[in-house]
Structures are given as structure tokens and as C-alpha cells.
PDB file of N, CA and C in Angstrom:
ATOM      1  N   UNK A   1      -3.082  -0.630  14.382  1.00  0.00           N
ATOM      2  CA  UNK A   1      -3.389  -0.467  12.970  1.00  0.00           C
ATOM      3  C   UNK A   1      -4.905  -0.389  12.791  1.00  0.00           C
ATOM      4  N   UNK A   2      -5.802   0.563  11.663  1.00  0.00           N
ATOM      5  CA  UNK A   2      -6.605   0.818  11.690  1.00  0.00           C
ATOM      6  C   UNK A   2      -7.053   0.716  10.334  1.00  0.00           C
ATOM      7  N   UNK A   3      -7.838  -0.100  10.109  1.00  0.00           N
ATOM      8  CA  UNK A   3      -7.620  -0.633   8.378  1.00  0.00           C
ATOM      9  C   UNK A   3      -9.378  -0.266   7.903  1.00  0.00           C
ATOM     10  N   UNK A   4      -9.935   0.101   7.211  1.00  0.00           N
ATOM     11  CA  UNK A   4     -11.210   0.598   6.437  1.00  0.00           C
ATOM     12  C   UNK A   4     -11.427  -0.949   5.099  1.00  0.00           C
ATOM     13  N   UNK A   5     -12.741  -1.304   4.809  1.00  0.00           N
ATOM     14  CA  UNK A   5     -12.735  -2.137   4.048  1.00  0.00           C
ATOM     15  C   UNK A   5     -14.165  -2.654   4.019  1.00  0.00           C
ATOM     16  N   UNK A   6     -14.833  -3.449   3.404  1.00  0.00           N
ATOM     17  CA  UNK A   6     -16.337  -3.662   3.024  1.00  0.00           C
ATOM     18  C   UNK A   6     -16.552  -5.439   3.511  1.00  0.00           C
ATOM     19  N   UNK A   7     -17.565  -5.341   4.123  1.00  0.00           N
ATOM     20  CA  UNK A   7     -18.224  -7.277   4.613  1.00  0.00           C
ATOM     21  C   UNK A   7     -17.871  -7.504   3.613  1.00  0.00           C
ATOM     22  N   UNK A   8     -17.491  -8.919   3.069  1.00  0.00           N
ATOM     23  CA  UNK A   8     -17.831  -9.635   2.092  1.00  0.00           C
ATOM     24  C   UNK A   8     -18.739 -11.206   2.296  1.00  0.00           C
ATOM     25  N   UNK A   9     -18.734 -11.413   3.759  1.00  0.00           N
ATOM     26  CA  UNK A   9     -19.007 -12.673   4.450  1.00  0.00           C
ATOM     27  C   UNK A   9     -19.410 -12.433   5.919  1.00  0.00           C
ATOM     28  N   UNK A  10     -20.503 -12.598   6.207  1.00  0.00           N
ATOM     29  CA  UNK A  10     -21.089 -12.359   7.589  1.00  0.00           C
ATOM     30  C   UNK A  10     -21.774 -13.438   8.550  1.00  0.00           C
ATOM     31  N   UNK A  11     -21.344 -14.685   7.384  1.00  0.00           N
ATOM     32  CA  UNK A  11     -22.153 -16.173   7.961  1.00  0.00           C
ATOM     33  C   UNK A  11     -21.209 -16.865   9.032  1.00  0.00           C
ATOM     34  N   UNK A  12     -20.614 -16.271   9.569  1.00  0.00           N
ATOM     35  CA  UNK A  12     -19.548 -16.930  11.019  1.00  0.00           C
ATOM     36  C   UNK A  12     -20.816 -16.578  11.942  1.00  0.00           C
ATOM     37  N   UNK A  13     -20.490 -17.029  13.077  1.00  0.00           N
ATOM     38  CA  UNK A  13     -21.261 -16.554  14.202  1.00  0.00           C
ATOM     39  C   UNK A  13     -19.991 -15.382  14.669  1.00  0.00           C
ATOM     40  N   UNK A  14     -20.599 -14.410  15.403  1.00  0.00           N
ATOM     41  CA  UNK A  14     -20.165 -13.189  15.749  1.00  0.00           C
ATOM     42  C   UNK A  14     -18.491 -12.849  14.650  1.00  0.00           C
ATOM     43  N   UNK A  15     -18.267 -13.091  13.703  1.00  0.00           N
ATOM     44  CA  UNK A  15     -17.200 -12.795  13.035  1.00  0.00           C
ATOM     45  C   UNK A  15     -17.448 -12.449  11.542  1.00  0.00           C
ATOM     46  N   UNK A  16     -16.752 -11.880  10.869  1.00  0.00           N
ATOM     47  CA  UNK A  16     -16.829 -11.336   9.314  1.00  0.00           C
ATOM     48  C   UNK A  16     -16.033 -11.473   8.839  1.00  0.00           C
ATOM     49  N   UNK A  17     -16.252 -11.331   7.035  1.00  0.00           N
ATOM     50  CA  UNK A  17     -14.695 -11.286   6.516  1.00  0.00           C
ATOM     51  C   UNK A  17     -14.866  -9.778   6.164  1.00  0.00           C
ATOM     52  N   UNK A  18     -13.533  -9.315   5.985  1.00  0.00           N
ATOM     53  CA  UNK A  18     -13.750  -7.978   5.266  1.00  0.00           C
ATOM     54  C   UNK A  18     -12.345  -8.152   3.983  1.00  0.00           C
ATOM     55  N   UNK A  19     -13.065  -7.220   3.335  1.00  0.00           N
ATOM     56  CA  UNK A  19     -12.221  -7.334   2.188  1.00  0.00           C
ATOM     57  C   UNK A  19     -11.617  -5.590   1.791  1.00  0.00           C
ATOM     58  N   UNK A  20     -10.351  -5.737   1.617  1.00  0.00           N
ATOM     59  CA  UNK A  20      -9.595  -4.198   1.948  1.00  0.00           C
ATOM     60  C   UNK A  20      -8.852  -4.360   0.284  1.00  0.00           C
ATOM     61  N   UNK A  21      -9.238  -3.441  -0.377  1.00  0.00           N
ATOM     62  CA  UNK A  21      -8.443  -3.095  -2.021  1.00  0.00           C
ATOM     63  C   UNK A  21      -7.395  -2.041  -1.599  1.00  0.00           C
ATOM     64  N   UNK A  22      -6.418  -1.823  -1.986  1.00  0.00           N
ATOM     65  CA  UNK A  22      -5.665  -1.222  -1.911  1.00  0.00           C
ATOM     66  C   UNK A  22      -4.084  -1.122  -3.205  1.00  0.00           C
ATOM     67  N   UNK A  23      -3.683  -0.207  -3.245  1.00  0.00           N
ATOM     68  CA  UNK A  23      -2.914   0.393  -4.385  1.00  0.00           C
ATOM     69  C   UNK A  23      -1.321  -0.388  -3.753  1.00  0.00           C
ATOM     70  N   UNK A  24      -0.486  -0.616  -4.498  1.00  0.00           N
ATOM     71  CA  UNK A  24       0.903  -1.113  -4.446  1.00  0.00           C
ATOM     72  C   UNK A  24       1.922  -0.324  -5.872  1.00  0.00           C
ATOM     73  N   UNK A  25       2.832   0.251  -5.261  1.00  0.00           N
ATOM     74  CA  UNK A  25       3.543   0.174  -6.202  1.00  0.00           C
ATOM     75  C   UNK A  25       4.309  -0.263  -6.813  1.00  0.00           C
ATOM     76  N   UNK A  26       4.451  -0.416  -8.544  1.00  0.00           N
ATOM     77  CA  UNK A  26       5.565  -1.480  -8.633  1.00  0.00           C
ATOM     78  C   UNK A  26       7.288  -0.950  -9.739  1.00  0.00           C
ATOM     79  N   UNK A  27       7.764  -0.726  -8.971  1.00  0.00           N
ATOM     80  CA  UNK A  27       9.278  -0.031  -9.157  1.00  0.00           C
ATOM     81  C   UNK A  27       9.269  -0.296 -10.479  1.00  0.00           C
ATOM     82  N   UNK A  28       9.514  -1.525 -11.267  1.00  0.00           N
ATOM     83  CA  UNK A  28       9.729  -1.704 -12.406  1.00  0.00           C
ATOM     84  C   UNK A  28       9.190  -1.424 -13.096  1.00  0.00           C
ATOM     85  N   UNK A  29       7.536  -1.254 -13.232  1.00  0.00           N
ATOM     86  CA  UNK A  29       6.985  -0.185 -14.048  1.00  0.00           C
ATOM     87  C   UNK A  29       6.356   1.249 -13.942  1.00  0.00           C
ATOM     88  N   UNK A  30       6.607   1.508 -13.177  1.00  0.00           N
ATOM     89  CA  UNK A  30       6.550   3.142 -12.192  1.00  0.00           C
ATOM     90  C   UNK A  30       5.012   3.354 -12.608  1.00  0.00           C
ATOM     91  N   UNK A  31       4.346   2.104 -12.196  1.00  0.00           N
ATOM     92  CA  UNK A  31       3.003   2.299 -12.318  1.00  0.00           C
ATOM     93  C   UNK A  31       2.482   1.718 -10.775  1.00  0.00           C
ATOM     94  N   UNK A  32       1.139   1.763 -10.142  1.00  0.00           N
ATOM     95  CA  UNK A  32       0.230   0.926  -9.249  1.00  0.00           C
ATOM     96  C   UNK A  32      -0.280  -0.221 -10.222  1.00  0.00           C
ATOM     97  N   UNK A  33      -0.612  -1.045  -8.885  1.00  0.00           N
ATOM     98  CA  UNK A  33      -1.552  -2.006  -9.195  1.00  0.00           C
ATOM     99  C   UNK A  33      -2.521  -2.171  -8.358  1.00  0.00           C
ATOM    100  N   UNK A  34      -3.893  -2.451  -8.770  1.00  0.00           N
ATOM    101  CA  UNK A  34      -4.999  -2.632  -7.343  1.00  0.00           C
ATOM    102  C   UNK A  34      -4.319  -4.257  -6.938  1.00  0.00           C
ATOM    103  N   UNK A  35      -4.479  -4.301  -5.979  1.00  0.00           N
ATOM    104  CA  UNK A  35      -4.382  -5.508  -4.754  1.00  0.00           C
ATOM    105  C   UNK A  35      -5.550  -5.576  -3.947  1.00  0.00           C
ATOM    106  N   UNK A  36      -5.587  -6.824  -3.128  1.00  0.00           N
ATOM    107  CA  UNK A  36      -7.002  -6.900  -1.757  1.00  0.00           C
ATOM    108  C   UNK A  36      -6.668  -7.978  -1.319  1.00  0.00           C
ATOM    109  N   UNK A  37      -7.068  -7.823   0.019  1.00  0.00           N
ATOM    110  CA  UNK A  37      -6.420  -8.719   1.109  1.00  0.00           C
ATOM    111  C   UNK A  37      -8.408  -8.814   1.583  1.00  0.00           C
ATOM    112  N   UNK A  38      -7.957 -10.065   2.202  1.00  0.00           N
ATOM    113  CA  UNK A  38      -9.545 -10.605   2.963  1.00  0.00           C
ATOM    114  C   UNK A  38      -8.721 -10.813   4.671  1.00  0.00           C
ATOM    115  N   UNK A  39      -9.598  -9.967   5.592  1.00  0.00           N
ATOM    116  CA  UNK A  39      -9.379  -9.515   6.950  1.00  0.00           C
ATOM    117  C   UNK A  39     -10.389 -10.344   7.649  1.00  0.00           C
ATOM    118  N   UNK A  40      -9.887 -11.857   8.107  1.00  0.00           N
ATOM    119  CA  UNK A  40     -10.999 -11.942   9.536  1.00  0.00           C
ATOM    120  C   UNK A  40     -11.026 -11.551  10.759  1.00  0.00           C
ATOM    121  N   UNK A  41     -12.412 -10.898  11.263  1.00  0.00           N
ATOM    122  CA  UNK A  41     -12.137 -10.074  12.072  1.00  0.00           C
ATOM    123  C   UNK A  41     -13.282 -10.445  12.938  1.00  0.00           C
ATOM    124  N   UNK A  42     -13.424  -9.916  14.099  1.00  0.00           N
ATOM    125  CA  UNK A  42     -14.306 -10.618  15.455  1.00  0.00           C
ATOM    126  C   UNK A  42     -15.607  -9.194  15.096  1.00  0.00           C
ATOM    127  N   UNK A  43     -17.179  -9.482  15.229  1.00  0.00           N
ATOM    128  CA  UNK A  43     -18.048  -8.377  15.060  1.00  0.00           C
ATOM    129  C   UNK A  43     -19.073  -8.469  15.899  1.00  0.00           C
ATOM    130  N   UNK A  44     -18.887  -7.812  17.273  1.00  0.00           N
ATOM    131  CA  UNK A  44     -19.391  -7.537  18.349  1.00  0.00           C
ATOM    132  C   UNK A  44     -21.197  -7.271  18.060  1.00  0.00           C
ATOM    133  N   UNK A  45     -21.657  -7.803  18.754  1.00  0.00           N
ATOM    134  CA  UNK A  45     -23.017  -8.025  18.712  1.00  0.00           C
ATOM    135  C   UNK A  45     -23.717  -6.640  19.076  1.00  0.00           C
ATOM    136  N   UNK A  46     -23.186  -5.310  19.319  1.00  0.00           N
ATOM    137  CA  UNK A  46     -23.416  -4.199  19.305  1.00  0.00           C
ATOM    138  C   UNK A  46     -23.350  -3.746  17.666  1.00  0.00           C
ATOM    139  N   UNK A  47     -22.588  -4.085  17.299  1.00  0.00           N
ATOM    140  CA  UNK A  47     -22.355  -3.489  15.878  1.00  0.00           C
ATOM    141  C   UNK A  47     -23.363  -4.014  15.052  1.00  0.00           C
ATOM    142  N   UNK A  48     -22.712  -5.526  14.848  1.00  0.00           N
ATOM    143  CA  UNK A  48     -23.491  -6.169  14.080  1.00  0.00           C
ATOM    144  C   UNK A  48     -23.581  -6.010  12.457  1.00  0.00           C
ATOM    145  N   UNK A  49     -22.684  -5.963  12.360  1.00  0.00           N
ATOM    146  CA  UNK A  49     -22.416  -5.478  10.633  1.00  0.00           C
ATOM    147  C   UNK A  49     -22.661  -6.913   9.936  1.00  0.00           C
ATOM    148  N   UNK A  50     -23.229  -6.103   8.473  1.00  0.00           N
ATOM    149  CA  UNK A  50     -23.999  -7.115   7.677  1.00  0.00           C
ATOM    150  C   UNK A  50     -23.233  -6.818   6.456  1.00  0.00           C
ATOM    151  N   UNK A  51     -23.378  -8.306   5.248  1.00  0.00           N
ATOM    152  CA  UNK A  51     -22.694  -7.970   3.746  1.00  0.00           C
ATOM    153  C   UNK A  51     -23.080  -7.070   3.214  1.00  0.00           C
ATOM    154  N   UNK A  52     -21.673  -5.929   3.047  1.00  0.00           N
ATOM    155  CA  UNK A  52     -22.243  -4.817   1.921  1.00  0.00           C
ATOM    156  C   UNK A  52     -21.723  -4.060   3.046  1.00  0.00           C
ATOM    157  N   UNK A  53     -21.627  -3.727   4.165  1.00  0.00           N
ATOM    158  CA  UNK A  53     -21.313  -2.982   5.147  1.00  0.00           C
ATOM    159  C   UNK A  53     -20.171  -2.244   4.751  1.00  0.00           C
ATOM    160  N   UNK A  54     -19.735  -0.840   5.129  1.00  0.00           N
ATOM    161  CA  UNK A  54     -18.607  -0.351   4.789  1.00  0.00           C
ATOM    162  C   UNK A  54     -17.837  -0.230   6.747  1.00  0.00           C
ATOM    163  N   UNK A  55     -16.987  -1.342   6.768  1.00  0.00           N
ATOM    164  CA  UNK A  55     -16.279  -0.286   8.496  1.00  0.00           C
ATOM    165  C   UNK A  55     -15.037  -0.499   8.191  1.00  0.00           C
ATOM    166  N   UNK A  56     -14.696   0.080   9.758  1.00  0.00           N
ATOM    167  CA  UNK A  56     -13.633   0.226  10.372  1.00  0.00           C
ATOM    168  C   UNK A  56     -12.755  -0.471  10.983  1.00  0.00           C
ATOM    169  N   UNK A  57     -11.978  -1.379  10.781  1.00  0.00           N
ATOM    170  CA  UNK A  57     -11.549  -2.453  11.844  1.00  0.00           C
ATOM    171  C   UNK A  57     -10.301  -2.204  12.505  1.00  0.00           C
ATOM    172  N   UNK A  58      -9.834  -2.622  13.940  1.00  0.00           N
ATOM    173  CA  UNK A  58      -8.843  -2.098  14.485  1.00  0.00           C
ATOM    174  C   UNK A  58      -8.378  -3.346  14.759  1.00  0.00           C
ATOM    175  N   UNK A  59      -6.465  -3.515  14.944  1.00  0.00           N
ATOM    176  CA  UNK A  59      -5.802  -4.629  15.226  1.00  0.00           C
ATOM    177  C   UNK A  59      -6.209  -4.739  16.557  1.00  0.00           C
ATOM    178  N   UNK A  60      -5.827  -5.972  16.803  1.00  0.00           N
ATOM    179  CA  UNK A  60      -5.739  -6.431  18.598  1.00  0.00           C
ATOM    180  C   UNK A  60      -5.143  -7.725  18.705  1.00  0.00           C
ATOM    181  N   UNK A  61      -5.194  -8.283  19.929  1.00  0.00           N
ATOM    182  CA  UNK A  61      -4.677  -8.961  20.195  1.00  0.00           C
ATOM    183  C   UNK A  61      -5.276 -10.722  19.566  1.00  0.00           C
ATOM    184  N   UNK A  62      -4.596 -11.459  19.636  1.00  0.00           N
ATOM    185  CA  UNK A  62      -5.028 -13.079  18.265  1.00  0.00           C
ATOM    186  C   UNK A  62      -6.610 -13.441  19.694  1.00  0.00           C
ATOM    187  N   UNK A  63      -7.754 -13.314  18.902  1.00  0.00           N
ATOM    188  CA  UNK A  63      -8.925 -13.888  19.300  1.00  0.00           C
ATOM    189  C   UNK A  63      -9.316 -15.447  18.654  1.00  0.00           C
ATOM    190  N   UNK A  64      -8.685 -15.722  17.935  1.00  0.00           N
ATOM    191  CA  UNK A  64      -8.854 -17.324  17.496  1.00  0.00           C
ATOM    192  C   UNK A  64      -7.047 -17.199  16.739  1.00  0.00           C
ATOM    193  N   UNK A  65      -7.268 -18.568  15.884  1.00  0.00           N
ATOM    194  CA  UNK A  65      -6.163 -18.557  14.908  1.00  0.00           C
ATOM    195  C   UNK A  65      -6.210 -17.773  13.753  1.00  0.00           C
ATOM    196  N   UNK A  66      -7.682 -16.964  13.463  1.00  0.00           N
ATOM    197  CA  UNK A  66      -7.315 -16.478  11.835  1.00  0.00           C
ATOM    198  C   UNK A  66      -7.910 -14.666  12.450  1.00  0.00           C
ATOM    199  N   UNK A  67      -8.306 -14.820  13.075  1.00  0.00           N
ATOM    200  CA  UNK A  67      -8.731 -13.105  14.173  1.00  0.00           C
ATOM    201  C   UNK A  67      -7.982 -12.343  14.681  1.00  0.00           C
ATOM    202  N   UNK A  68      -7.545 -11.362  14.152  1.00  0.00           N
ATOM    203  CA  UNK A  68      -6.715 -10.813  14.814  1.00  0.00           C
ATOM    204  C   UNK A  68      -6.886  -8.961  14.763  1.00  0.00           C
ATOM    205  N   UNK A  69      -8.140  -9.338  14.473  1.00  0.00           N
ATOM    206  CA  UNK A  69      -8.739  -7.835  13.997  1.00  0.00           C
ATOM    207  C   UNK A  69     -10.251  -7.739  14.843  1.00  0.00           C
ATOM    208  N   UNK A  70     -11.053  -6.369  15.111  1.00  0.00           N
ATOM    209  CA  UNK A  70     -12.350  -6.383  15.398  1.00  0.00           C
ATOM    210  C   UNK A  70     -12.540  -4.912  15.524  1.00  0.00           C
ATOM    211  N   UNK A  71     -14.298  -5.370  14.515  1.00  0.00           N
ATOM    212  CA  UNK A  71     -14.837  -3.850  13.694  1.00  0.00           C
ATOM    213  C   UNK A  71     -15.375  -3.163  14.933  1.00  0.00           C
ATOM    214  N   UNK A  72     -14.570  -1.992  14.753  1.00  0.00           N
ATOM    215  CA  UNK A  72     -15.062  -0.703  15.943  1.00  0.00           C
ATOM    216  C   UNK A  72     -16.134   0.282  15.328  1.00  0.00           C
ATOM    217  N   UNK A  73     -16.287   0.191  14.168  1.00  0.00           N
ATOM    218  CA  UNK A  73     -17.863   1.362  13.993  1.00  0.00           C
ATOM    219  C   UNK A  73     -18.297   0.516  12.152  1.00  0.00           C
ATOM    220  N   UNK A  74     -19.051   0.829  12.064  1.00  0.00           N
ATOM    221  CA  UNK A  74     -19.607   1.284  10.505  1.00  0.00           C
ATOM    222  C   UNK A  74     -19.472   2.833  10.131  1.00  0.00           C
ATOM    223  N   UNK A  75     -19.318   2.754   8.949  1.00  0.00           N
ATOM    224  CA  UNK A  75     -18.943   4.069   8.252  1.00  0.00           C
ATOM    225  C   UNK A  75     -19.741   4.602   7.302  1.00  0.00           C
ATOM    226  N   UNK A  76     -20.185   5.574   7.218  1.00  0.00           N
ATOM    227  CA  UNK A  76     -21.889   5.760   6.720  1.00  0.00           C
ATOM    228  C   UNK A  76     -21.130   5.891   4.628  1.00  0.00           C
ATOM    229  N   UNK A  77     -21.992   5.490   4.219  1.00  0.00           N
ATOM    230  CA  UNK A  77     -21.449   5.704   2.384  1.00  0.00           C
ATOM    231  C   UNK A  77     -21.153   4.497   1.958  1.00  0.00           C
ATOM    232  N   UNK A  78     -21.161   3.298   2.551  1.00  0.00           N
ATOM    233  CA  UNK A  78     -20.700   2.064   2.240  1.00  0.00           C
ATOM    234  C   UNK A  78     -21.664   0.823   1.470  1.00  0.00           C
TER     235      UNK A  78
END
């Protein structure tokens, strides 16, 4: 899984939060709603992404108890 979403928190040592908005639909009123989920994710000291950052994060395998994600690029526009 390959999920897109913005830092919101970069004060872990080598880890981030990211925060992902995303649309849901809801049957009963044949409308969307915005939603957002907060992604902790592992951020390799190559990257190094900072708050405000726009990336990329890819699933993997559990790196702590709440990690289960880690950002593979920054994405320029963010």
C-alpha cells in the first residue's frame, strides 16, 4: 500500500506523523465526507522530511508497535 499525505509531527527521533484526508462515502446520504487518519511512519535519515512536508509513504513490515509505514520520497508542491 502506497498512501500520499503531509508531516504533521517530526519531533520523534528518525520517525513522523503524517496526516492523510481523504473522501468516504456515505450510502445514506449519497453524499462524501472529508475524513483523516494520522500515519506513524519510520523517516530515514536520507530523506529527512520536515513539518509541512508533502510525501509518499509505503507499507512494510511492524518497525515498532505504532510503525508500520516508511516515507520513500518527498513530493515536490507540498
Amino acid at each position: 500500500k502506497i498512501l500520499e499525505g503531509i508531516v504533521v509531527s517530526a519531533k520523534m527521533q528518525r520517525s513522523v506523523v503524517v496526516q492523510r484526508d481523504y473522501l468516504k462515502y456515505v450510502e445514506k446520504y449519497q453524499r462524501y465526507e472529508r475524513r483523516r487518519s494520522k500515519i506513524h511512519a519510520h523517516n530515514p535519515p536520507c530523506i529527512n522530511a520536515k513539518e509541512g512536508d508533502k510525501v509518499k509513504i509505503a507499507e512494510c513490515r511492524p518497525i515498532s508497535k505504532t510503525i508500520s509505514f516508511v516515507v520513500i520520497e518527498k513530493v515536490e508542491g507540498g
